[in-house]
C-alpha atoms as a PDB file:
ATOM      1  CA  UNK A   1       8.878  -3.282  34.402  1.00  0.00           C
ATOM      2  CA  UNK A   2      11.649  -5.979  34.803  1.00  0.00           C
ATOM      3  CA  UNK A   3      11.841  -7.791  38.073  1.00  0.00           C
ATOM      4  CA  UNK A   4      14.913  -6.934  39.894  1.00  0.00           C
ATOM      5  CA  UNK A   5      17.556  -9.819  40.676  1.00  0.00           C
ATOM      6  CA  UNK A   6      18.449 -11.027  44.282  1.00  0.00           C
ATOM      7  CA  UNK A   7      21.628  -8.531  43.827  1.00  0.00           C
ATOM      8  CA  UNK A   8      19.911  -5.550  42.753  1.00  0.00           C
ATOM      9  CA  UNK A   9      17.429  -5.995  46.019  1.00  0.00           C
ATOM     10  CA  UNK A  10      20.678  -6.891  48.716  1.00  0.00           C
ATOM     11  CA  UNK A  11      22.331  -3.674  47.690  1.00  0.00           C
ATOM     12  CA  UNK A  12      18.853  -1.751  47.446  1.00  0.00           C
ATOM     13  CA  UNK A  13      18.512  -2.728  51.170  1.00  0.00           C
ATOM     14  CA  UNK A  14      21.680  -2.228  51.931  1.00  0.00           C
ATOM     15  CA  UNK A  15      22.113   1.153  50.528  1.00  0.00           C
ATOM     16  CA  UNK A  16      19.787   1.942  52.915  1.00  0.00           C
ATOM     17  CA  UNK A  17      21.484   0.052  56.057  1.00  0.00           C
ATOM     18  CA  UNK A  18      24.490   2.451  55.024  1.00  0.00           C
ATOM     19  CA  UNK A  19      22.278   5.657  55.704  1.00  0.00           C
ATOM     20  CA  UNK A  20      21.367   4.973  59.185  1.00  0.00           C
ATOM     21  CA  UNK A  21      23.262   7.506  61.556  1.00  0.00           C
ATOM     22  CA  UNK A  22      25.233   6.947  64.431  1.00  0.00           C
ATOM     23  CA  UNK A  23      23.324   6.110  67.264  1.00  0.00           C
ATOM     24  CA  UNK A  24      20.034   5.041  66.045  1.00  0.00           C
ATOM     25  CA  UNK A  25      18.829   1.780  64.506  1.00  0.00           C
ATOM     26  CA  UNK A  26      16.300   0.508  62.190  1.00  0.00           C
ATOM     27  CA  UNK A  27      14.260  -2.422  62.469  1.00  0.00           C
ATOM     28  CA  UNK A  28      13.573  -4.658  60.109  1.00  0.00           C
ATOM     29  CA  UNK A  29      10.584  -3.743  58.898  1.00  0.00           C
ATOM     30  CA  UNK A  30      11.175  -0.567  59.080  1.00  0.00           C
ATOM     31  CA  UNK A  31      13.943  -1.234  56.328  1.00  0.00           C
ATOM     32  CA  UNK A  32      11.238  -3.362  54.520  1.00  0.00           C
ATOM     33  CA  UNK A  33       8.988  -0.134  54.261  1.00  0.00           C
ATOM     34  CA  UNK A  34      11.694   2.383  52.918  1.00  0.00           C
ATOM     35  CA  UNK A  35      12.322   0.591  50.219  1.00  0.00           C
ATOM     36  CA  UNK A  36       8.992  -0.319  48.888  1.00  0.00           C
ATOM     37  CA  UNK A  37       8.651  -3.555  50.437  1.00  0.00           C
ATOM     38  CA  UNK A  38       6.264  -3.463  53.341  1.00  0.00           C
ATOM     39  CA  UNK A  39       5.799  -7.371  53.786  1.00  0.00           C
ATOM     40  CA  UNK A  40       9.457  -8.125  53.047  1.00  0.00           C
ATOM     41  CA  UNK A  41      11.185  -7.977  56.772  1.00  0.00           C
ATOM     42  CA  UNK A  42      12.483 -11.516  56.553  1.00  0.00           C
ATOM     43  CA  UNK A  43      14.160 -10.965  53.202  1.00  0.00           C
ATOM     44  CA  UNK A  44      15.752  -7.705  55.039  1.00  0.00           C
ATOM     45  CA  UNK A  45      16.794  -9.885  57.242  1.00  0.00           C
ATOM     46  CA  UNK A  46      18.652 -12.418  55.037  1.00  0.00           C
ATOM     47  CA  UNK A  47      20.363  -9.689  53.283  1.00  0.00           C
ATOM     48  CA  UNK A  48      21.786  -7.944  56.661  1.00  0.00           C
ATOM     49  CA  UNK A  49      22.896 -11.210  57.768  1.00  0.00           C
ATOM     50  CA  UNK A  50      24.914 -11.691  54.263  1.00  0.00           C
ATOM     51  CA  UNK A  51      26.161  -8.224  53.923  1.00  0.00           C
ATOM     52  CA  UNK A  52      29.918  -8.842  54.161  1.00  0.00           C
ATOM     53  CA  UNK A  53      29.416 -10.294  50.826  1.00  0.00           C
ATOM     54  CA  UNK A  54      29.042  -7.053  49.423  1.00  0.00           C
ATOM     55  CA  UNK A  55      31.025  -5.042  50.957  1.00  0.00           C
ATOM     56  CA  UNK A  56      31.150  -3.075  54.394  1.00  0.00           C
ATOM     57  CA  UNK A  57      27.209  -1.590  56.137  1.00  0.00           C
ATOM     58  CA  UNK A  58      26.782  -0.666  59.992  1.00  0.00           C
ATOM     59  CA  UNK A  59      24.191  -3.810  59.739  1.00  0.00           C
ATOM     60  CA  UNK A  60      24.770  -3.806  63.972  1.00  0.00           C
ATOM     61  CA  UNK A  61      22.236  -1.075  63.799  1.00  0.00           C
ATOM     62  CA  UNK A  62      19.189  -2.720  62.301  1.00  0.00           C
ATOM     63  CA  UNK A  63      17.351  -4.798  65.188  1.00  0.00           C
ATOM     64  CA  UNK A  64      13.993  -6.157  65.394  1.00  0.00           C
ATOM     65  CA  UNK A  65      10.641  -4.385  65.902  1.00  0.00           C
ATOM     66  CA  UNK A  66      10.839  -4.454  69.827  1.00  0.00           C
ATOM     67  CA  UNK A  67      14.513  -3.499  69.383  1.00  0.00           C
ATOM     68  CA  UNK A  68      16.025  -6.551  70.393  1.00  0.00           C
ATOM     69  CA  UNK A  69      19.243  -7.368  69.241  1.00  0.00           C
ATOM     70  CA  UNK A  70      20.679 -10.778  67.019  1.00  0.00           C
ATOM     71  CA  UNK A  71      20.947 -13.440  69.677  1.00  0.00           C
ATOM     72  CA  UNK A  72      24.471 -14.827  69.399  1.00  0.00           C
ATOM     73  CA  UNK A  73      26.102 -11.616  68.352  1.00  0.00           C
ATOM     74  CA  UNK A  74      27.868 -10.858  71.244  1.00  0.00           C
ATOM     75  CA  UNK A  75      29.563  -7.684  68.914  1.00  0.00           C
ATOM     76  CA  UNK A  76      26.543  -5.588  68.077  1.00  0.00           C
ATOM     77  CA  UNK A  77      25.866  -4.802  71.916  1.00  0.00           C
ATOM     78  CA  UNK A  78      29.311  -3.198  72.095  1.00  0.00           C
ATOM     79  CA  UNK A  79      29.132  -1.026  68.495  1.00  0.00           C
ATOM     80  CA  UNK A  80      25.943   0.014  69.934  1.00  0.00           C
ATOM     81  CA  UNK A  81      27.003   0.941  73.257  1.00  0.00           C
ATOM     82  CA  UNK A  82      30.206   2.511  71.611  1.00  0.00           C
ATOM     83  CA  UNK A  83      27.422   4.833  69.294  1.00  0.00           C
ATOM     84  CA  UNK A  84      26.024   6.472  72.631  1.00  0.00           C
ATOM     85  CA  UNK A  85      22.960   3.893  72.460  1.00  0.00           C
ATOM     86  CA  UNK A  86      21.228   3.118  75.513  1.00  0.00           C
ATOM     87  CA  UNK A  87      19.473  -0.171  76.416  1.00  0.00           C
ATOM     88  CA  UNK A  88      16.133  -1.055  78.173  1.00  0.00           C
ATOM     89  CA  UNK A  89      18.328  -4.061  79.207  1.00  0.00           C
ATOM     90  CA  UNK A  90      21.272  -6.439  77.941  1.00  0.00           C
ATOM     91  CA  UNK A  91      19.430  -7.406  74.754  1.00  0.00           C
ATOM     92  CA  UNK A  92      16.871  -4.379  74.393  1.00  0.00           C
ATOM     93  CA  UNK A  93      17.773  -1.370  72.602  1.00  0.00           C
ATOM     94  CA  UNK A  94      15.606   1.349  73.930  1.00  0.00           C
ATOM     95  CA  UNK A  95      13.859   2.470  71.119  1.00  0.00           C
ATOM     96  CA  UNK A  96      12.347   5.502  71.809  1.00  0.00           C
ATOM     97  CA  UNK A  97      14.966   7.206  72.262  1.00  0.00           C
ATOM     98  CA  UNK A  98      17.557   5.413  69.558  1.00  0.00           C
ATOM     99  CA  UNK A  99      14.402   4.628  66.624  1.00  0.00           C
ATOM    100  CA  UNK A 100      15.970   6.614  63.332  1.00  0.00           C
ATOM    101  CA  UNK A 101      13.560   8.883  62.562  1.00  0.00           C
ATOM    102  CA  UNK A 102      13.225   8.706  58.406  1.00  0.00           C
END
């Protein structure tokens, strides 16, 4: 089997990014897992965080495995909130109620 290139992996990940509903997020590893790559959270990671470079993905609802959000972006607080997402406080997404459920 051919090794995928870095493209074919971003838009792998991302495809999934784009399937998260409304309302919930993923975390990282979480990500990592779905798409075969169970050790892989950082590369999920570094694709999220270059994702305008391939087009549009609601990347403000992936967060990390206690469901905190990206420090420094101020934004994803606010798309959340605007989703119906509640928060154990100002940088914690509550995650039992808001983990998606794949």
């Amino acid at each position: 089997m051919a090794a995928k290139n870095t493209d074919d992996v971003i838009y792998e990940i991302l495809s999934v990014v784009a399937e998260i509903p409304a309302g919930c997020v993923a975390t990282y590893g979480q990500l990592a897992r779905l798409i075969g790559r169970e050790k892989n959270s950082r590369l999920v990671g570094r694709a999220v965080k270059i994702s305008s470079l391939y087009g549009e993905f609601p990347c403000h609802r992936v967060v990390n495995h206690a469901g905190r959000l990206v420090p420094g972006w101020d934004e994803q607080y606010r798309l959340l909130k605007q989703e119906g997402v509640t928060f154990r406080d100002e940088t914690h997404v509550d995650m039992k109620k808001h983990q998606w459920d794949v």
